[in-house]
PDB file of N, CA and C in Angstrom:
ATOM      1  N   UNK A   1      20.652   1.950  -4.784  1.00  0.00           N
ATOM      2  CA  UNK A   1      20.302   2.930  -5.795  1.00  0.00           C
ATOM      3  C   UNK A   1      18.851   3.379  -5.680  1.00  0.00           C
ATOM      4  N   UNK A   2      18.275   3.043  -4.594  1.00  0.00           N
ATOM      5  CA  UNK A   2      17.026   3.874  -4.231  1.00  0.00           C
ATOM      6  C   UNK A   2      16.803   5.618  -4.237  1.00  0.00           C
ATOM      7  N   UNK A   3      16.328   5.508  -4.600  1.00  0.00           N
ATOM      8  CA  UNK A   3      15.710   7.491  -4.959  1.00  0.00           C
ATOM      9  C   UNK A   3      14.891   7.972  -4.025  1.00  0.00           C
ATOM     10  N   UNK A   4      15.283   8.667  -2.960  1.00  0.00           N
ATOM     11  CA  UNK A   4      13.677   8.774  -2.301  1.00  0.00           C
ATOM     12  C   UNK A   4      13.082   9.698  -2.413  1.00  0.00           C
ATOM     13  N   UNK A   5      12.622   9.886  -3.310  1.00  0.00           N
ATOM     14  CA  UNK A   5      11.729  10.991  -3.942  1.00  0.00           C
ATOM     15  C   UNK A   5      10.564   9.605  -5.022  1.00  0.00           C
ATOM     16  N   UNK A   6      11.491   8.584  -5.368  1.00  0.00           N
ATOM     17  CA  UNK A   6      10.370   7.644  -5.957  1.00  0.00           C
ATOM     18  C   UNK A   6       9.503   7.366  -4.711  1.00  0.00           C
ATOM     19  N   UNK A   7       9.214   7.164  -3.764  1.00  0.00           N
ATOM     20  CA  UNK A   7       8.769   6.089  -2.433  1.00  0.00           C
ATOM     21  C   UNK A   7       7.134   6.935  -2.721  1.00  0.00           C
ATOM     22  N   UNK A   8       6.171   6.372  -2.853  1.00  0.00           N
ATOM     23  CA  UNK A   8       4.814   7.062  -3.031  1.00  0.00           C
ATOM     24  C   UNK A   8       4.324   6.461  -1.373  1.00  0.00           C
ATOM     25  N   UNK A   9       4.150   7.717  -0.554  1.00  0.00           N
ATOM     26  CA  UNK A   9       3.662   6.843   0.792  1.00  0.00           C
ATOM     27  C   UNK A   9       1.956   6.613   0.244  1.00  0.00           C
ATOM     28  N   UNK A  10       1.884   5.213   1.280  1.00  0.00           N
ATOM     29  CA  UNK A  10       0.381   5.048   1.157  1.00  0.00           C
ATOM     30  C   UNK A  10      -0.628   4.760   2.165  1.00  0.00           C
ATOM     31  N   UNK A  11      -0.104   4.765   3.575  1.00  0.00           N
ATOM     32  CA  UNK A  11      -1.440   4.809   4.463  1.00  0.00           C
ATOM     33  C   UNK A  11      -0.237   4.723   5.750  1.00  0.00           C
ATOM     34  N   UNK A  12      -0.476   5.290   6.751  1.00  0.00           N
ATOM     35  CA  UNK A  12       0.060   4.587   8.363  1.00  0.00           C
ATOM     36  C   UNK A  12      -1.008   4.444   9.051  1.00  0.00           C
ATOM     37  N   UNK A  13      -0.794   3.913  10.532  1.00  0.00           N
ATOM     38  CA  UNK A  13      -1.639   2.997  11.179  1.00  0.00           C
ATOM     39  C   UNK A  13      -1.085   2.638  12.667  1.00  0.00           C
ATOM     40  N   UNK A  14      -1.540   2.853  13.470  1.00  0.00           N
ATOM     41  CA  UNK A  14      -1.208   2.483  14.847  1.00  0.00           C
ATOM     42  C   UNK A  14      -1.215   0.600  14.745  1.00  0.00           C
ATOM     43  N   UNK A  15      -0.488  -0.281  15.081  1.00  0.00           N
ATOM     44  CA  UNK A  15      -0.726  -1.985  15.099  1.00  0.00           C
ATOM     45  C   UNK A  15      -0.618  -1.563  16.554  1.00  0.00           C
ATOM     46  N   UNK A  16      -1.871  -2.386  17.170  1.00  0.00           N
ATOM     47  CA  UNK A  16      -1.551  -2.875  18.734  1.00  0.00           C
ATOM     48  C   UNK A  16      -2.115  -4.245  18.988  1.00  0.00           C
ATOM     49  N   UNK A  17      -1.361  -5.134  19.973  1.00  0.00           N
ATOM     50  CA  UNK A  17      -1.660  -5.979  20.225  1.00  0.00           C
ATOM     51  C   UNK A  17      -0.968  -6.101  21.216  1.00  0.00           C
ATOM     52  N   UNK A  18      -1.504  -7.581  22.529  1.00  0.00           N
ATOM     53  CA  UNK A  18      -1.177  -7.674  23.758  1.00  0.00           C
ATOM     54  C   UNK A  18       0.275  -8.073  23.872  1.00  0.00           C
ATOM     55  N   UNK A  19       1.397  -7.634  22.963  1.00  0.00           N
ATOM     56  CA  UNK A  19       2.678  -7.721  23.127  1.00  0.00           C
ATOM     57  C   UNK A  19       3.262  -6.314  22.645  1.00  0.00           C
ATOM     58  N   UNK A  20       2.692  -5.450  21.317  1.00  0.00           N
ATOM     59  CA  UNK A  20       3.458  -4.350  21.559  1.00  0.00           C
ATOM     60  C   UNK A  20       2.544  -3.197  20.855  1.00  0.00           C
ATOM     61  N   UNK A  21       3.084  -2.430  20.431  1.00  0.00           N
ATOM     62  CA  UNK A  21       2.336  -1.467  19.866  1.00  0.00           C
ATOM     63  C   UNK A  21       3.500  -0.513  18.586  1.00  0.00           C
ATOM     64  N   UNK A  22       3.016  -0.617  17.590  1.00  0.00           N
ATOM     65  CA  UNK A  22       4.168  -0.040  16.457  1.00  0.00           C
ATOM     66  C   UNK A  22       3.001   1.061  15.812  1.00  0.00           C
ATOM     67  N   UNK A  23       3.678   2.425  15.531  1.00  0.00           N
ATOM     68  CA  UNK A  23       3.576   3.203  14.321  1.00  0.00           C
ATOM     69  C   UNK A  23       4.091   2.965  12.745  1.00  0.00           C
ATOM     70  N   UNK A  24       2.959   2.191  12.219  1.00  0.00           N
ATOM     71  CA  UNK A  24       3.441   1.555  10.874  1.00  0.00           C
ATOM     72  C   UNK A  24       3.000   2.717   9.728  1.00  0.00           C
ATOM     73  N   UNK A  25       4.155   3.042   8.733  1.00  0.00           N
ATOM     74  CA  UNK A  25       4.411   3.503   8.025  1.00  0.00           C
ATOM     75  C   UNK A  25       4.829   2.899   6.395  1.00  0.00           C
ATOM     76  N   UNK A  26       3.189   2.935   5.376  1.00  0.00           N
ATOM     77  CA  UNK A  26       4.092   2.189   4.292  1.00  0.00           C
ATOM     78  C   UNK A  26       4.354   2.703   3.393  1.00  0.00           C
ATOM     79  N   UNK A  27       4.665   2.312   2.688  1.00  0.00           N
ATOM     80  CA  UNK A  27       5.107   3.184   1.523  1.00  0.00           C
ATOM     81  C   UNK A  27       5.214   2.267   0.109  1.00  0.00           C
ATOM     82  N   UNK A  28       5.178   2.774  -1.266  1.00  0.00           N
ATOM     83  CA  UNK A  28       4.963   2.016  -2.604  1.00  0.00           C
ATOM     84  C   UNK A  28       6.656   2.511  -3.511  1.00  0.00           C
ATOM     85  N   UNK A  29       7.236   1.775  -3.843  1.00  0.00           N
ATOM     86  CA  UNK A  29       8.531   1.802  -4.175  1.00  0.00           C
ATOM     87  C   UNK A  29       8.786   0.688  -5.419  1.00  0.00           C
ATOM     88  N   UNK A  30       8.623   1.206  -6.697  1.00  0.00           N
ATOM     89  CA  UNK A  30       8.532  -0.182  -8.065  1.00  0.00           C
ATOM     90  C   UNK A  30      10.021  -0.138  -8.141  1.00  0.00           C
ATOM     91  N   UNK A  31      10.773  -1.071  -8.241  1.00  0.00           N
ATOM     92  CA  UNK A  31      11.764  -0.979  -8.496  1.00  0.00           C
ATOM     93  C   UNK A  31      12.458  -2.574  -9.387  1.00  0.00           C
ATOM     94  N   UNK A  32      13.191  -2.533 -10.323  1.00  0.00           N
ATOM     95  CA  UNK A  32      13.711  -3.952 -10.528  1.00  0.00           C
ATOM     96  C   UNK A  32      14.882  -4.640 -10.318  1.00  0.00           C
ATOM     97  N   UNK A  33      15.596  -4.501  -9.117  1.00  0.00           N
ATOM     98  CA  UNK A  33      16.397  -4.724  -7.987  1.00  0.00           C
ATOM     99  C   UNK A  33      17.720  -4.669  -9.217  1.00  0.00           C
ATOM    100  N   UNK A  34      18.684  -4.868  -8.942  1.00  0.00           N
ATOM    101  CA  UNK A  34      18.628  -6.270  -7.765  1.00  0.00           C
ATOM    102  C   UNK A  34      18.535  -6.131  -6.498  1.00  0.00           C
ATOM    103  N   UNK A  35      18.132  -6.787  -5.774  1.00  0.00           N
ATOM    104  CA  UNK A  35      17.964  -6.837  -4.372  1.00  0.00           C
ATOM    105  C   UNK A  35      18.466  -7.311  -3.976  1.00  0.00           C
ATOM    106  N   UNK A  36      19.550  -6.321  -2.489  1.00  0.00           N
ATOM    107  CA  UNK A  36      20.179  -7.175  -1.597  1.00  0.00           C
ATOM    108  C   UNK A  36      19.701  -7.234  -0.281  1.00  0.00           C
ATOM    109  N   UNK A  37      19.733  -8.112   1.090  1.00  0.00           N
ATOM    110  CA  UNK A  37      19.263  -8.016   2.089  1.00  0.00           C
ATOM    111  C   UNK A  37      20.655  -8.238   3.301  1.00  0.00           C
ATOM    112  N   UNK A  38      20.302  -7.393   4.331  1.00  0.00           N
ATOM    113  CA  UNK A  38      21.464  -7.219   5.246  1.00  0.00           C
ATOM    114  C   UNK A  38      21.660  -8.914   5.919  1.00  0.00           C
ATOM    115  N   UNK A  39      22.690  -9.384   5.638  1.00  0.00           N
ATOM    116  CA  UNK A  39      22.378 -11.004   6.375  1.00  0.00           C
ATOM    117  C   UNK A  39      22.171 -11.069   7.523  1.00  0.00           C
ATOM    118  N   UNK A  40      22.797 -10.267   7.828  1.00  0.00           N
ATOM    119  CA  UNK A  40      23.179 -10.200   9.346  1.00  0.00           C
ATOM    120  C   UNK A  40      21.713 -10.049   9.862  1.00  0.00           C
ATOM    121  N   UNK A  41      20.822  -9.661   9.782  1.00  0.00           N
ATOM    122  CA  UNK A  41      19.369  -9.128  10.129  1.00  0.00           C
ATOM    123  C   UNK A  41      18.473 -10.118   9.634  1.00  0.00           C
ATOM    124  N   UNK A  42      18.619 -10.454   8.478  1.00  0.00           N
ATOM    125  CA  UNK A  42      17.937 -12.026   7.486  1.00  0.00           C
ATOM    126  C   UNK A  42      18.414 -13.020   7.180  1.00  0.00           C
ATOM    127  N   UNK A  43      17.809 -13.952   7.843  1.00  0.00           N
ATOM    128  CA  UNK A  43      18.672 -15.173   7.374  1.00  0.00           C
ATOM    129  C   UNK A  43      18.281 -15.724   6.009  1.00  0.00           C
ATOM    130  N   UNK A  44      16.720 -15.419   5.194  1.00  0.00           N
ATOM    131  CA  UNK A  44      16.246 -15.860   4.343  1.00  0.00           C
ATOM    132  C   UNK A  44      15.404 -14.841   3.594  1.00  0.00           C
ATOM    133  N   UNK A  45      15.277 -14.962   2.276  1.00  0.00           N
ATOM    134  CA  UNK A  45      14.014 -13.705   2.349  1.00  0.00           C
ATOM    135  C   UNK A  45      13.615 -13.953   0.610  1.00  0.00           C
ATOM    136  N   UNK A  46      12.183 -14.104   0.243  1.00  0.00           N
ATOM    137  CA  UNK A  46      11.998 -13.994  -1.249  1.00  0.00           C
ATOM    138  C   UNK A  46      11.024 -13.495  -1.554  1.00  0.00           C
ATOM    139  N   UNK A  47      10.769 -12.961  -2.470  1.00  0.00           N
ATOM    140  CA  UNK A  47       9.205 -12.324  -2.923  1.00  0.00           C
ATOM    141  C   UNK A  47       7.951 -13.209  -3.228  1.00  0.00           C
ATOM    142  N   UNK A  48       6.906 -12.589  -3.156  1.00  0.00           N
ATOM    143  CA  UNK A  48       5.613 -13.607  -2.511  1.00  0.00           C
ATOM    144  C   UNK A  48       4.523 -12.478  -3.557  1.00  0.00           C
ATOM    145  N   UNK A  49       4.034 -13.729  -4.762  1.00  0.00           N
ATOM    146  CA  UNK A  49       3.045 -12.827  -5.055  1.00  0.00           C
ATOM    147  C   UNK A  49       1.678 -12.640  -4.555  1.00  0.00           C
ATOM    148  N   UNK A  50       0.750 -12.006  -4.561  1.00  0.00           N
ATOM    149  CA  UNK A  50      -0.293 -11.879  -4.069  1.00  0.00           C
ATOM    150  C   UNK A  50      -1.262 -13.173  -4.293  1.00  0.00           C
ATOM    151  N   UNK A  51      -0.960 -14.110  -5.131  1.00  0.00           N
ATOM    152  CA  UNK A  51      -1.391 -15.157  -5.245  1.00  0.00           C
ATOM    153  C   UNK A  51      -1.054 -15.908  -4.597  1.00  0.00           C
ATOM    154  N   UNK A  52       0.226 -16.079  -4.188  1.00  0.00           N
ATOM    155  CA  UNK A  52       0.849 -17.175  -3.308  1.00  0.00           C
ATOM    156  C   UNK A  52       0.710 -16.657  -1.609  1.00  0.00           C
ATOM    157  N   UNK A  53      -0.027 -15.071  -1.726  1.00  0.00           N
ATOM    158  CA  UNK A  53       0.100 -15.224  -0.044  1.00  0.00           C
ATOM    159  C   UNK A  53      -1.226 -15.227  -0.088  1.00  0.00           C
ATOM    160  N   UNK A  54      -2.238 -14.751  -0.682  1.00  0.00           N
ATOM    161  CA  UNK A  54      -3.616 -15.235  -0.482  1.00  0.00           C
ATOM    162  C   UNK A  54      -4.132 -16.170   0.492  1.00  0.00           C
ATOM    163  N   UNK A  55      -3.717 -17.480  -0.081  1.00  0.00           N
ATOM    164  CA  UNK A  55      -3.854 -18.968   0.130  1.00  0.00           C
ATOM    165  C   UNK A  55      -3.265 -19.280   1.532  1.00  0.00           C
ATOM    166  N   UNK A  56      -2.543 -18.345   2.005  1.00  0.00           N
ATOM    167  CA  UNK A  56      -1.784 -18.946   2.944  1.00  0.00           C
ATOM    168  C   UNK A  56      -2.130 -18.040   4.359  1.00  0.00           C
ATOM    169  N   UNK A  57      -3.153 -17.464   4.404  1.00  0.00           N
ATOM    170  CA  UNK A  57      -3.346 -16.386   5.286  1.00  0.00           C
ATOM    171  C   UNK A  57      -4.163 -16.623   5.872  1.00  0.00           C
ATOM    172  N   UNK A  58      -3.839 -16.354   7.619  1.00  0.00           N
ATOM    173  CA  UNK A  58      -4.942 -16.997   8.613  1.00  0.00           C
ATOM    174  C   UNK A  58      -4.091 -18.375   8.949  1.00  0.00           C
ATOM    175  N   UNK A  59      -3.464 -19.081   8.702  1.00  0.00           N
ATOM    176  CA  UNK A  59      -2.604 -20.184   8.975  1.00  0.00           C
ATOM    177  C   UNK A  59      -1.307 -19.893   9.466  1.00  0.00           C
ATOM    178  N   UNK A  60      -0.590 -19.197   9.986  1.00  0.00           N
ATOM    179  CA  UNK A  60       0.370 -18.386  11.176  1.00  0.00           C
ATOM    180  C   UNK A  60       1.336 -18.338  10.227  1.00  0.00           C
ATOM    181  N   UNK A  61       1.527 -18.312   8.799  1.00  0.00           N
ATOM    182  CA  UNK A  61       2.521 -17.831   8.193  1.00  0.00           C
ATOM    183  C   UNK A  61       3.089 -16.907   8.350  1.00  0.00           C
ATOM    184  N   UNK A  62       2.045 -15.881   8.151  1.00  0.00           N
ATOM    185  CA  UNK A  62       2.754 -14.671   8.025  1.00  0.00           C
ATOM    186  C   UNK A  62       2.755 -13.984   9.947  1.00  0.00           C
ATOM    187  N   UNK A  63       3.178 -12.346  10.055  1.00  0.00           N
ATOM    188  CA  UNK A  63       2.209 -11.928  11.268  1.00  0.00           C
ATOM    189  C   UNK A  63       1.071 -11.422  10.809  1.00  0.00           C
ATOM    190  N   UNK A  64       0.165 -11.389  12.525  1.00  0.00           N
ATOM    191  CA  UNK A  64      -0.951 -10.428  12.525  1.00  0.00           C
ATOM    192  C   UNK A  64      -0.856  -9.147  11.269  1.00  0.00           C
ATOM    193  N   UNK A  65       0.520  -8.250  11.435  1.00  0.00           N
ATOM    194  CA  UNK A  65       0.608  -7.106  11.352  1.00  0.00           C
ATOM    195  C   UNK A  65       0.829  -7.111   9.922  1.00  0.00           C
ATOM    196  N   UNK A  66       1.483  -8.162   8.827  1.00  0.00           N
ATOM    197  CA  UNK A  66       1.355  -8.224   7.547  1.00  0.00           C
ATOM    198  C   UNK A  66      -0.108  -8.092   7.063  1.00  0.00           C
ATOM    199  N   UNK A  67      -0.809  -9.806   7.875  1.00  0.00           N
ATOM    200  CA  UNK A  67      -1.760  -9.946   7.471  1.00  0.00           C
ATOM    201  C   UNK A  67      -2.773  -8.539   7.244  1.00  0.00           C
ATOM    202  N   UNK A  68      -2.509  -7.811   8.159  1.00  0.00           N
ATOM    203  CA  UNK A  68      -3.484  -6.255   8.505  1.00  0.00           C
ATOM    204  C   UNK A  68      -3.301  -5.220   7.298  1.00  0.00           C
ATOM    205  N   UNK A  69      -1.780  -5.296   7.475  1.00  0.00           N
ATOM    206  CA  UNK A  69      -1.253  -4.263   6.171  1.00  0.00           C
ATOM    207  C   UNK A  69      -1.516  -4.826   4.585  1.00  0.00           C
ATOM    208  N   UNK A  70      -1.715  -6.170   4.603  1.00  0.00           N
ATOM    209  CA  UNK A  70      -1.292  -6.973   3.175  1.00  0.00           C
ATOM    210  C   UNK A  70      -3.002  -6.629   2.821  1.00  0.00           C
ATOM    211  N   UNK A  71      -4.076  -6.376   3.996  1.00  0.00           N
ATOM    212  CA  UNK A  71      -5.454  -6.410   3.316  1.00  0.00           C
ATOM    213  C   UNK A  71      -5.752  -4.852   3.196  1.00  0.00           C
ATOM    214  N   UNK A  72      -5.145  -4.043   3.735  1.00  0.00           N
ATOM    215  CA  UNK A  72      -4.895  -2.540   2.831  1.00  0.00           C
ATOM    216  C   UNK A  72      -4.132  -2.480   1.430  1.00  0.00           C
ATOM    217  N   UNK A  73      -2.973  -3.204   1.312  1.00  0.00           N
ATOM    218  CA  UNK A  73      -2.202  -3.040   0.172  1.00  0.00           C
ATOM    219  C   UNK A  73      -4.071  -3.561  -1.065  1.00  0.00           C
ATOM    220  N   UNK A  74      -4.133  -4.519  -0.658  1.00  0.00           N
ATOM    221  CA  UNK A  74      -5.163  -5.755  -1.410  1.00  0.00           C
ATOM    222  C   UNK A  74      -6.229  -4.472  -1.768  1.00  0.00           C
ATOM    223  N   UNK A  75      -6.413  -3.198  -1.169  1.00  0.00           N
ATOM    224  CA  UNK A  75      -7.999  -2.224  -1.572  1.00  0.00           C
ATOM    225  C   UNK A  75      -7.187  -1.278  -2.178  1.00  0.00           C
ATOM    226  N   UNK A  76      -5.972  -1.218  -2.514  1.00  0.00           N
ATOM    227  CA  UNK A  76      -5.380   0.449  -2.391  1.00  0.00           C
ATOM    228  C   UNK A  76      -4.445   0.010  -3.986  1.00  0.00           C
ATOM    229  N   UNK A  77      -3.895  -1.209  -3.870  1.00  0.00           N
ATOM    230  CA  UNK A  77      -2.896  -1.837  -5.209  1.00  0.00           C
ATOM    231  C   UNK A  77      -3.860  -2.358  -6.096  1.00  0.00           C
ATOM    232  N   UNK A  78      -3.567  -3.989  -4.972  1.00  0.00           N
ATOM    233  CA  UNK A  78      -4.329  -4.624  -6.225  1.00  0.00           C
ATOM    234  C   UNK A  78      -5.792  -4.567  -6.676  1.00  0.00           C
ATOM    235  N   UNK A  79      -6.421  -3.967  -6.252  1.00  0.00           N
ATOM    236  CA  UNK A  79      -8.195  -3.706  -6.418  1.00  0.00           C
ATOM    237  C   UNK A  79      -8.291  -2.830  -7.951  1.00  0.00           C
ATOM    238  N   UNK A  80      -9.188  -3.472  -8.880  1.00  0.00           N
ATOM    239  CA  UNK A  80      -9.388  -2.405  -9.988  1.00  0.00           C
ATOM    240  C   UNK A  80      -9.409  -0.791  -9.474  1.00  0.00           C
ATOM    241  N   UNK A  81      -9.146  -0.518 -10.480  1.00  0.00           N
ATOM    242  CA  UNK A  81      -9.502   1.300 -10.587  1.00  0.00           C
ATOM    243  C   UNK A  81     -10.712   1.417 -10.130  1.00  0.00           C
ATOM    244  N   UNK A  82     -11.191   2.384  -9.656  1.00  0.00           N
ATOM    245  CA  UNK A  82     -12.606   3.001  -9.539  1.00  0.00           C
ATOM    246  C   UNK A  82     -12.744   4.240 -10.200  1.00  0.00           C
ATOM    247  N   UNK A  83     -13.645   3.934 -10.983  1.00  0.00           N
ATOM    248  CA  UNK A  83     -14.304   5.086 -12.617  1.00  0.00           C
ATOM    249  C   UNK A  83     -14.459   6.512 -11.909  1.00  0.00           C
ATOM    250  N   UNK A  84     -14.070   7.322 -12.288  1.00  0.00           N
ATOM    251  CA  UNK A  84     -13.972   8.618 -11.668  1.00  0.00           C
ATOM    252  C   UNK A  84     -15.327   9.226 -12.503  1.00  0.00           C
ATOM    253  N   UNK A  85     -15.926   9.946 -11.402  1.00  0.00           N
ATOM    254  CA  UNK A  85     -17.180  10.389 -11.320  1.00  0.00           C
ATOM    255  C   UNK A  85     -17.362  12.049 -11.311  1.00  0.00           C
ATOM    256  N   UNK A  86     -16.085  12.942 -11.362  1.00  0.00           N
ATOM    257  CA  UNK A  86     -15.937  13.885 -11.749  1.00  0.00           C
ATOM    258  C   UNK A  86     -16.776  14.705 -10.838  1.00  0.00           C
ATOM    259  N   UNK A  87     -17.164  13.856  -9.789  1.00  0.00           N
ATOM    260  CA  UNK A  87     -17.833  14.551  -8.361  1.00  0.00           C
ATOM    261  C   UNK A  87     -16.907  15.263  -7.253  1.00  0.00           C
ATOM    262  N   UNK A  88     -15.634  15.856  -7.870  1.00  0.00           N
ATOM    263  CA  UNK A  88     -14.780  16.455  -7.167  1.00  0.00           C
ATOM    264  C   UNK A  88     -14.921  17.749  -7.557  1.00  0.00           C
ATOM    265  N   UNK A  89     -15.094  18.558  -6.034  1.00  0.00           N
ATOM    266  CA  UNK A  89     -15.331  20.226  -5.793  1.00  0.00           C
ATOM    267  C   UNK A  89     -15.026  21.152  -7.427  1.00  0.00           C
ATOM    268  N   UNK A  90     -13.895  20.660  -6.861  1.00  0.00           N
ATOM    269  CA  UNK A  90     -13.091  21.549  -8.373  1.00  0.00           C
ATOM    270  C   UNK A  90     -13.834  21.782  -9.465  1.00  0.00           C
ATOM    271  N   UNK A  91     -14.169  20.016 -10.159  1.00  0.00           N
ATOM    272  CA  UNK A  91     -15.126  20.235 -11.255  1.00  0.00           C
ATOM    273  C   UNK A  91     -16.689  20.415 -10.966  1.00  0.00           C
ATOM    274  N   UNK A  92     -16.956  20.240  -9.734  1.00  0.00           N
ATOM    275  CA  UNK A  92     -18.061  21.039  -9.764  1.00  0.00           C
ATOM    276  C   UNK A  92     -18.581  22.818 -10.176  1.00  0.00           C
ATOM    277  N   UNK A  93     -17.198  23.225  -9.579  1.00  0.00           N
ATOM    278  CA  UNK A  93     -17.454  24.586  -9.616  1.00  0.00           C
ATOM    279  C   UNK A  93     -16.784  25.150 -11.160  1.00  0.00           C
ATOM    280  N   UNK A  94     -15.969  24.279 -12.034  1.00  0.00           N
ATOM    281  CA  UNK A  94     -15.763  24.348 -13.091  1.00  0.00           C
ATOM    282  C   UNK A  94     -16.626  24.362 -13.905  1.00  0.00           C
ATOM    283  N   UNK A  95     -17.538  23.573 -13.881  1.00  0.00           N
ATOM    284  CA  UNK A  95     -18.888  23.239 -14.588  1.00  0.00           C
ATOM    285  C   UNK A  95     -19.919  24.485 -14.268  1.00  0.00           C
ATOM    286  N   UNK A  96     -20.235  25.133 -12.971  1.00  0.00           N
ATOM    287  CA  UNK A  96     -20.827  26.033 -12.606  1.00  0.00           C
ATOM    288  C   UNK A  96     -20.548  26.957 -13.207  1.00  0.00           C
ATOM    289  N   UNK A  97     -18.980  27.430 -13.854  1.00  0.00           N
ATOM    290  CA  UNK A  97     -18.323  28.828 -14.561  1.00  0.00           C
ATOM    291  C   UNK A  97     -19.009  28.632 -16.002  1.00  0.00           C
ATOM    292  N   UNK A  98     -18.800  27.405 -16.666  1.00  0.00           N
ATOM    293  CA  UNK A  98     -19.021  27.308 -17.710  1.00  0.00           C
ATOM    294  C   UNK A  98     -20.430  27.620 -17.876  1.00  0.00           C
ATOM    295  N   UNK A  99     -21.338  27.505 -17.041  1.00  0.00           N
ATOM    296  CA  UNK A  99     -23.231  27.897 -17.474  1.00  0.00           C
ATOM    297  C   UNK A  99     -23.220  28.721 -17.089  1.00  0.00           C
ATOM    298  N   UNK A 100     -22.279  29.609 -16.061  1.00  0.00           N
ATOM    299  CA  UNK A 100     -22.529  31.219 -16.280  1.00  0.00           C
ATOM    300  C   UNK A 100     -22.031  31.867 -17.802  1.00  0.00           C
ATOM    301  N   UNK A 101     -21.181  31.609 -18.182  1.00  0.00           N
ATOM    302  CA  UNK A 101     -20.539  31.885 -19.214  1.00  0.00           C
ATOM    303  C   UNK A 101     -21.266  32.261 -20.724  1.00  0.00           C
ATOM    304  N   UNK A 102     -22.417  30.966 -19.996  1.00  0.00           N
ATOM    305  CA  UNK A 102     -23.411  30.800 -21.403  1.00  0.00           C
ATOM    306  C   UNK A 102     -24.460  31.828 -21.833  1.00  0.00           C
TER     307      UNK A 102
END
């Protein structure tokens, strides 16, 4: 019951390393499952919060290529907001109309 018009993409990325090379593509999708997984393809599979993979990274748990993507998700998700500074073009030149105006 996925929608794909919900899927908010959020960054791609060439991964290379001395075994292969992938065009990674991610994407942000909230959803409250249920979730099923193809068996045939997974033998196991559970959700991992950002707390529980923290701790565990750099110790060959995960791959390279999580680890890479999981420290983009980490600046782009979970990182506070950053206070908008209203230093975008638009309102610059919005602000410029308004003191002609005056």
């Amino acid at each position: 019951n996925i929608v794909e018009a919900a899927f908010q993409p959020l960054f791609r990325y060439v991964m290379r390393n001395p075994h292969e090379s992938e065009l990674v593509h991610a994407f942000l999708l909230r959803a409250d499952g249920p979730f099923e997984y193809n068996r045939e393809e997974i033998s196991d599979g559970r959700f991992w919060s950002p707390g529980e993979i923290e701790p565990q990274l750099g110790k060959d748990i995960f791959t390279p290529n999580f680890e890479q993507e999981f420290a983009l998700l980490q600046k782009m998700i979970f990182a506070p907001p950053v206070p908008s500074t209203n230093s975008h073009p638009a309102s610059r030149n919005a602000r410029k109309r308004r003191r002609r105006k005056k």
